[in-house]
Protein backbone atom coordinates (compact mmCIF):
# COMPACT_ATOMS: atom_id res chain seq x y z
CA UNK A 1 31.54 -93.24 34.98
CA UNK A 2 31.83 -89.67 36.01
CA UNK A 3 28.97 -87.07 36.04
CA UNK A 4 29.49 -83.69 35.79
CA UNK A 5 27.74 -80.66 36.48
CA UNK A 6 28.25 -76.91 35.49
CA UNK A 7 25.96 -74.17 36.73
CA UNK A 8 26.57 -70.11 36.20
CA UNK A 9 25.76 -68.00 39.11
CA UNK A 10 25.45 -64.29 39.30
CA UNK A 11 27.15 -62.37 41.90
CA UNK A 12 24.42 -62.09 44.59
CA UNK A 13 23.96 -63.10 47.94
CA UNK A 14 21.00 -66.17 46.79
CA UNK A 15 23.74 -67.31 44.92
CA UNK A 16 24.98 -69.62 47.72
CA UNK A 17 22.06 -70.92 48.34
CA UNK A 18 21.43 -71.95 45.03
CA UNK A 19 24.74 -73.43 44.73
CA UNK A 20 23.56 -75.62 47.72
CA UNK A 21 20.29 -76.52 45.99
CA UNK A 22 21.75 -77.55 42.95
CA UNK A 23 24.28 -79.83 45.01
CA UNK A 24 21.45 -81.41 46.20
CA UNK A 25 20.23 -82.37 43.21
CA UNK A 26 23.06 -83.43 41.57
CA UNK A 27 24.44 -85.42 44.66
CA UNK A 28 21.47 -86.38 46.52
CA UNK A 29 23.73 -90.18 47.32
CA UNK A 30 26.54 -88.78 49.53
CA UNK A 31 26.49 -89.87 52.90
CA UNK A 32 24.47 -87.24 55.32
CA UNK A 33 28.31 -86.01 56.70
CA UNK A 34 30.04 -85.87 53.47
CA UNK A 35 27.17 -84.23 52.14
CA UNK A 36 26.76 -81.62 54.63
CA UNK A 37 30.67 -80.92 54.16
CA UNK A 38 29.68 -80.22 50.53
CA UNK A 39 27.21 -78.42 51.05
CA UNK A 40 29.46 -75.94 53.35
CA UNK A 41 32.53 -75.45 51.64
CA UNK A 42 30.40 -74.77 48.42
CA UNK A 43 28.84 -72.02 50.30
CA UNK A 44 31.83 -71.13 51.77
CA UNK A 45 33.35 -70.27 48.33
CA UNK A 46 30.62 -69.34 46.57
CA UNK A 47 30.06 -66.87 49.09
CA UNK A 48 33.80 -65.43 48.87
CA UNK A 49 33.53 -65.55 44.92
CA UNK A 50 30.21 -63.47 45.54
CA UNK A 51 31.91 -60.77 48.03
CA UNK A 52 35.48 -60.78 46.04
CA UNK A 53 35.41 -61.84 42.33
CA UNK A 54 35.43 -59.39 40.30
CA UNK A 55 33.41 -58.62 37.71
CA UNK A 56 30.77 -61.28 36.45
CA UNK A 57 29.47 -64.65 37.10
CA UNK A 58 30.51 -67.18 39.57
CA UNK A 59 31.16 -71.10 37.92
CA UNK A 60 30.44 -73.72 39.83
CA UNK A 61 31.24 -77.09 38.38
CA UNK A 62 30.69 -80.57 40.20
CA UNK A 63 32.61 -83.85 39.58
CA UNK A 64 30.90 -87.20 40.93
CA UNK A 65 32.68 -90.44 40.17
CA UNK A 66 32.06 -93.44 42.71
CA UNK A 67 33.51 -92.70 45.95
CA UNK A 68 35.09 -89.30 44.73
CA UNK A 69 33.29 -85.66 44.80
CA UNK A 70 34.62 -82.50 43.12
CA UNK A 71 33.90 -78.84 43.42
CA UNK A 72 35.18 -76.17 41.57
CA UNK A 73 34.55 -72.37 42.21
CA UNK A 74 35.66 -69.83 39.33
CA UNK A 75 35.27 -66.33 39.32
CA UNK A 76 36.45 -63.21 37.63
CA UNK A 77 38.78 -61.72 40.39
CA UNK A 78 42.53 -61.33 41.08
CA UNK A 79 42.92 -64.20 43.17
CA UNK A 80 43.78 -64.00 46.81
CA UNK A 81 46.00 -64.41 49.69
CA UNK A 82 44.98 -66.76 52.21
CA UNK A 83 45.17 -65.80 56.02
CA UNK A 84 46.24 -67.66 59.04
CA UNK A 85 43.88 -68.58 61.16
CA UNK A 86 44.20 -70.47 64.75
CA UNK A 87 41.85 -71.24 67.26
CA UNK A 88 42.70 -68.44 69.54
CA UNK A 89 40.99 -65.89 66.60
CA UNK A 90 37.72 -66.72 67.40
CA UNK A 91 36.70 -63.58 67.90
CA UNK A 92 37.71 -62.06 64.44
CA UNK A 93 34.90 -62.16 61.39
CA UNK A 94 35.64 -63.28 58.05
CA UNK A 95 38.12 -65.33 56.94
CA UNK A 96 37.30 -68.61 57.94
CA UNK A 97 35.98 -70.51 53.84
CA UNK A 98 40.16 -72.11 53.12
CA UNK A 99 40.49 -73.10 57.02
CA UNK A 100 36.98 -74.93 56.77
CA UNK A 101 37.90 -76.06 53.13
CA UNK A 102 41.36 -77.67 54.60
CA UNK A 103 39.78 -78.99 57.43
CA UNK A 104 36.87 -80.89 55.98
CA UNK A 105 38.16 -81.33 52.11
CA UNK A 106 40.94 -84.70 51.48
CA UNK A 107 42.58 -82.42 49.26
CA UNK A 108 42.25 -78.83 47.50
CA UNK A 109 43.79 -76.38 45.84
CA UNK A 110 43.73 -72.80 43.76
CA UNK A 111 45.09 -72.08 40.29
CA UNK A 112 46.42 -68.73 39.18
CA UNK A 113 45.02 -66.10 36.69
CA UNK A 114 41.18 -66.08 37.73
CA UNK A 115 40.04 -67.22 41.15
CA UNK A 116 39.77 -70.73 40.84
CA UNK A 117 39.36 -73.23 44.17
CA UNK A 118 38.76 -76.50 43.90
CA UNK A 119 38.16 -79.15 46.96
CA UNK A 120 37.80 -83.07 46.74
CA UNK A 121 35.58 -85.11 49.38
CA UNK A 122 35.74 -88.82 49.71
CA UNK A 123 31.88 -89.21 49.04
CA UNK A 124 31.90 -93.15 50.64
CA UNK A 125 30.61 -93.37 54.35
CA UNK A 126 32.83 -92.32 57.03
C-alpha cells in the first residue's frame, strides 16, 4: 500500500535541508545508497526551486510503495531549460541538479505550467 507524504517549504536556503530531514523520516527503510540518492536529488531540486521558483512555497511530495520511491518538487516559477552538461565542464558552477537527477534517478521527468520535477528510485537493495 502506498504512503504518501506532502510537506510545504518556504523559499529559503534551510529549506533543503529540511526537505532532507523530512525524507528521513518518512523513508528511514531505503537501502543506505538509494537513500543517499534521495536524499541528493531532493536537495538538488529543492535547492533550484529555492534559487528559481518564483514567487511562494516550494511542494515537496513523497511516494513510497514497496520497492518504488517518488519525489516530486513544485514551485511557482516559469519552468526551465535544461543545459548540457559533459564531463569536460567541470570547471563551470551551477547547473549540475537534472544531470545528477538522470544519472542516479530510473526515471524522471518535468510537467509544464509551474515547475514541476519529479524522479523515481528503485528503493530495493542494489
Amino acid at each position: 500500500m502506498p504512503s504518501r507524504m506532502t510537506l510545504q517549504l518556504p523559499r529559503e536556503p534551510r529549506s533543503a535541508g529540511r526537505a532532507r530531514a523530512a525524507l528521513s523520516g518518512f523513508e528511514p527503510n531505503l537501502p543506505p545508497e538509494r537513500y543517499a540518492a534521495a536524499s541528493l536529488l531532493v536537495s538538488e531540486l529543492v535547492t533550484n526551486a529555492v534559487k528559481y521558483g518564483g514567487e511562494g512555497t516550494v511542494e515537496l511530495i513523497v511516494t513510497s510503495r514497496p520497492g518504488h520511491l517518488r519525489a516530486e518538487v513544485i514551485d511557482q516559477g516559469g519552468g526551465f531549460e535544461r543545459m548540457a552538461r559533459d564531463r569536460e565542464d567541470l570547471h563551470t558552477p551551477g547547473g549540475w541538479g537534472l544531470h545528477l537527477v538522470e544519472e542516479l534517478a530510473q526515471d524522471w521527468g518535468s510537467f509544464e505550467g509551474s515547475t514541476h520535477v519529479w524522479f523515481e528510485i528503485d528503493a530495493r537493495d542494489a
